[in-house]
C-alpha atoms as a PDB file:
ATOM      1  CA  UNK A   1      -6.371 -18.669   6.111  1.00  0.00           C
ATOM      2  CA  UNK A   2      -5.547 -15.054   6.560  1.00  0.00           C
ATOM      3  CA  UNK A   3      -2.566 -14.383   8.408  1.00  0.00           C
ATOM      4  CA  UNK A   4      -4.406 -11.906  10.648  1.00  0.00           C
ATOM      5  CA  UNK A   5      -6.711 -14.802  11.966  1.00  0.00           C
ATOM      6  CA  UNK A   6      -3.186 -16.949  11.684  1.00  0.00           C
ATOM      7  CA  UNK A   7      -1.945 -14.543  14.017  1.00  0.00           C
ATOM      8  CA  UNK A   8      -4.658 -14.475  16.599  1.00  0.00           C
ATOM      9  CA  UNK A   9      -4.589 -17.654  17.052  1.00  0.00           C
ATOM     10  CA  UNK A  10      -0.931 -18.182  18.262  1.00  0.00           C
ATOM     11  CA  UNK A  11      -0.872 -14.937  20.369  1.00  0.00           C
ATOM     12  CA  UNK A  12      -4.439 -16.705  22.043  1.00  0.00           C
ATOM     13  CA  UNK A  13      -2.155 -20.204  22.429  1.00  0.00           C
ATOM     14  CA  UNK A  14       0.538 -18.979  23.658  1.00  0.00           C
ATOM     15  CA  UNK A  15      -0.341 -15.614  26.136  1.00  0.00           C
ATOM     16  CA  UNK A  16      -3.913 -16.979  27.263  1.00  0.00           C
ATOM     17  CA  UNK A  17      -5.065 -12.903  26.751  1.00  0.00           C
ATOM     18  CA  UNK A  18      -7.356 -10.827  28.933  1.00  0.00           C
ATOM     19  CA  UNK A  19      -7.817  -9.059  25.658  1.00  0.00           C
ATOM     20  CA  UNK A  20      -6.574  -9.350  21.871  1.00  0.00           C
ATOM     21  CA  UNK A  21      -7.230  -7.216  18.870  1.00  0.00           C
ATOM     22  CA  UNK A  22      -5.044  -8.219  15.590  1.00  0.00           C
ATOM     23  CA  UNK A  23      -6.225  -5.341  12.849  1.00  0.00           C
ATOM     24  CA  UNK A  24      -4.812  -5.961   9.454  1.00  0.00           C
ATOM     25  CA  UNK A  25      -3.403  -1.818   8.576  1.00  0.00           C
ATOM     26  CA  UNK A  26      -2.299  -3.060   5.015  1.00  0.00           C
ATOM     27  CA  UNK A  27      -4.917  -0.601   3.007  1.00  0.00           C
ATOM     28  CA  UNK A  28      -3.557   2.457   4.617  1.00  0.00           C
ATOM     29  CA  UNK A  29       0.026   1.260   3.226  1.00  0.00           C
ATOM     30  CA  UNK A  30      -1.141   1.235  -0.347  1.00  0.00           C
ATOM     31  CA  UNK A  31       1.712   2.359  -2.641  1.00  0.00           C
ATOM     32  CA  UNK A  32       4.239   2.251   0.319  1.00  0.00           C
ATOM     33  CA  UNK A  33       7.376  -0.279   0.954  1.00  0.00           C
ATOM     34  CA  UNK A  34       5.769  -3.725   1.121  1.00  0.00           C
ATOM     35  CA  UNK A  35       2.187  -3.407   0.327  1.00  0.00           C
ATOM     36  CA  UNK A  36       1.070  -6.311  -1.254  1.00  0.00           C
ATOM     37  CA  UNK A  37      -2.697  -6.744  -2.647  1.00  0.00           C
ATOM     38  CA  UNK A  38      -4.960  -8.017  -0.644  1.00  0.00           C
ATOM     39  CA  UNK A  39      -3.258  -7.181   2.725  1.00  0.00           C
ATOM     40  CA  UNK A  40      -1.461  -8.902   4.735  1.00  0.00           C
ATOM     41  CA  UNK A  41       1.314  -6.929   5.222  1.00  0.00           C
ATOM     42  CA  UNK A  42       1.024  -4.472   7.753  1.00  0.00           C
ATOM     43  CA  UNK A  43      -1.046  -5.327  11.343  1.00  0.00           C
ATOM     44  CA  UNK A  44      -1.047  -3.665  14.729  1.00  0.00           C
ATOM     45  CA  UNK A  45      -1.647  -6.136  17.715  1.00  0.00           C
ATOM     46  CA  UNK A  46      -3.084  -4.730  20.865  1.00  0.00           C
ATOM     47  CA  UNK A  47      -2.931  -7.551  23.658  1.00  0.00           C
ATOM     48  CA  UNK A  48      -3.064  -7.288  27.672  1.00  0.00           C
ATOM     49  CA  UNK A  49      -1.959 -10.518  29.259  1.00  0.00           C
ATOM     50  CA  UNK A  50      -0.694 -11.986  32.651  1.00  0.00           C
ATOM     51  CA  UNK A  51       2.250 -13.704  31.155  1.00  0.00           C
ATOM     52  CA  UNK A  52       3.237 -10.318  30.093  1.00  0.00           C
ATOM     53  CA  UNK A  53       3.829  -8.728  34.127  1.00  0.00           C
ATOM     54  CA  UNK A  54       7.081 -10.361  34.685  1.00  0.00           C
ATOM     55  CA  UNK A  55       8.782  -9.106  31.574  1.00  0.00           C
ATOM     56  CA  UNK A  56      10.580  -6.147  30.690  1.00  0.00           C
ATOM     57  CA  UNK A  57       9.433  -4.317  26.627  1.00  0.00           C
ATOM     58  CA  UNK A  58      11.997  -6.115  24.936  1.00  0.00           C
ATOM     59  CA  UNK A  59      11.034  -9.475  26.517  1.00  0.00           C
ATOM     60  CA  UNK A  60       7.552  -9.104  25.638  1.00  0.00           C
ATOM     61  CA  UNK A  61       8.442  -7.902  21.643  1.00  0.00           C
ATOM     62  CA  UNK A  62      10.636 -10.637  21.351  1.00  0.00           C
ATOM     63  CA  UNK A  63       8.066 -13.103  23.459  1.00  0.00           C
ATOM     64  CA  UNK A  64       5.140 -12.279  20.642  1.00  0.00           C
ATOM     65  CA  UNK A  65       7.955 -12.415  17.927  1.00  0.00           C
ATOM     66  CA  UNK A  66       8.532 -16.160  19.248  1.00  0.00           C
ATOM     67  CA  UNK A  67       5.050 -17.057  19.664  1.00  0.00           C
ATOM     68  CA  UNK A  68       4.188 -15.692  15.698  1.00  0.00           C
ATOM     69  CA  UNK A  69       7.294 -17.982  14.196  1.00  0.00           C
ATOM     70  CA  UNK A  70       9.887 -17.488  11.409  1.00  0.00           C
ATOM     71  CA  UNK A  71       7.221 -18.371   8.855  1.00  0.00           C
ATOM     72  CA  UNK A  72       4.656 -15.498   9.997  1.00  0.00           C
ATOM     73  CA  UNK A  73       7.392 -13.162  10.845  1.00  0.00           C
ATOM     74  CA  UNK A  74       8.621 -13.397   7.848  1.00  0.00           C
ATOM     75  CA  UNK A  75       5.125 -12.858   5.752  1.00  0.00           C
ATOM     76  CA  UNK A  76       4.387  -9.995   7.031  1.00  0.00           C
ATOM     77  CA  UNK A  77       6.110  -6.243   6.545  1.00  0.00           C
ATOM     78  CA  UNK A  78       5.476  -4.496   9.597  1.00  0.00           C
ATOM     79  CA  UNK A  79       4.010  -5.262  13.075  1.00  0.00           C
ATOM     80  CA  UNK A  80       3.124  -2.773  15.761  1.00  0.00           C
ATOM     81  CA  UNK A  81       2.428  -3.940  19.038  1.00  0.00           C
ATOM     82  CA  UNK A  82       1.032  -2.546  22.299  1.00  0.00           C
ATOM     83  CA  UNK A  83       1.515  -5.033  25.094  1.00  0.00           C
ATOM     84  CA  UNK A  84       0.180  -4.554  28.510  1.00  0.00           C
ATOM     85  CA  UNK A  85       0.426  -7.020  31.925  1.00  0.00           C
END
């Protein structure tokens, strides 16, 4: 399974989302640190969800950072969120 769909689904799980976009941004890291064939590595999560409103920016980075798990956390190279209430 692709760790992109991998990723949706926890973040879904977990947050319950008004709205959730996870866009694999490997290809445009091609010949950069920790590009890896086939992607992968670098993904940028939008996602705008209730469970969000009662947390500070940390709270919610480290909040998805839970929800994804050691194991996915540590697949992937780079992760860019946007995280709205």
């Amino acid at each position: 399974m692709k760790l992109a769909t991998i990723i949706e689904n926890k973040l879904s799980e977990t947050f319950a989302p008004e709205t959730l976009t996870v866009e694999d941004e490997s290809e445009k890291h091609r010949g950069h640190a920790g590009y890896r064939e086939g992607g992968d590595s670098h993904f940028r999560v939008w996602i705008k969800a209730a469970a969000f409103e009662p947390m500070t920016r940390l709270q919610r980075h480290r909040a998805v950072h839970e929800a994804l798990g050691a194991d996915v956390m540590g697949r992937l190279h780079a992760l860019a969120l946007h995280i709205e209430a």
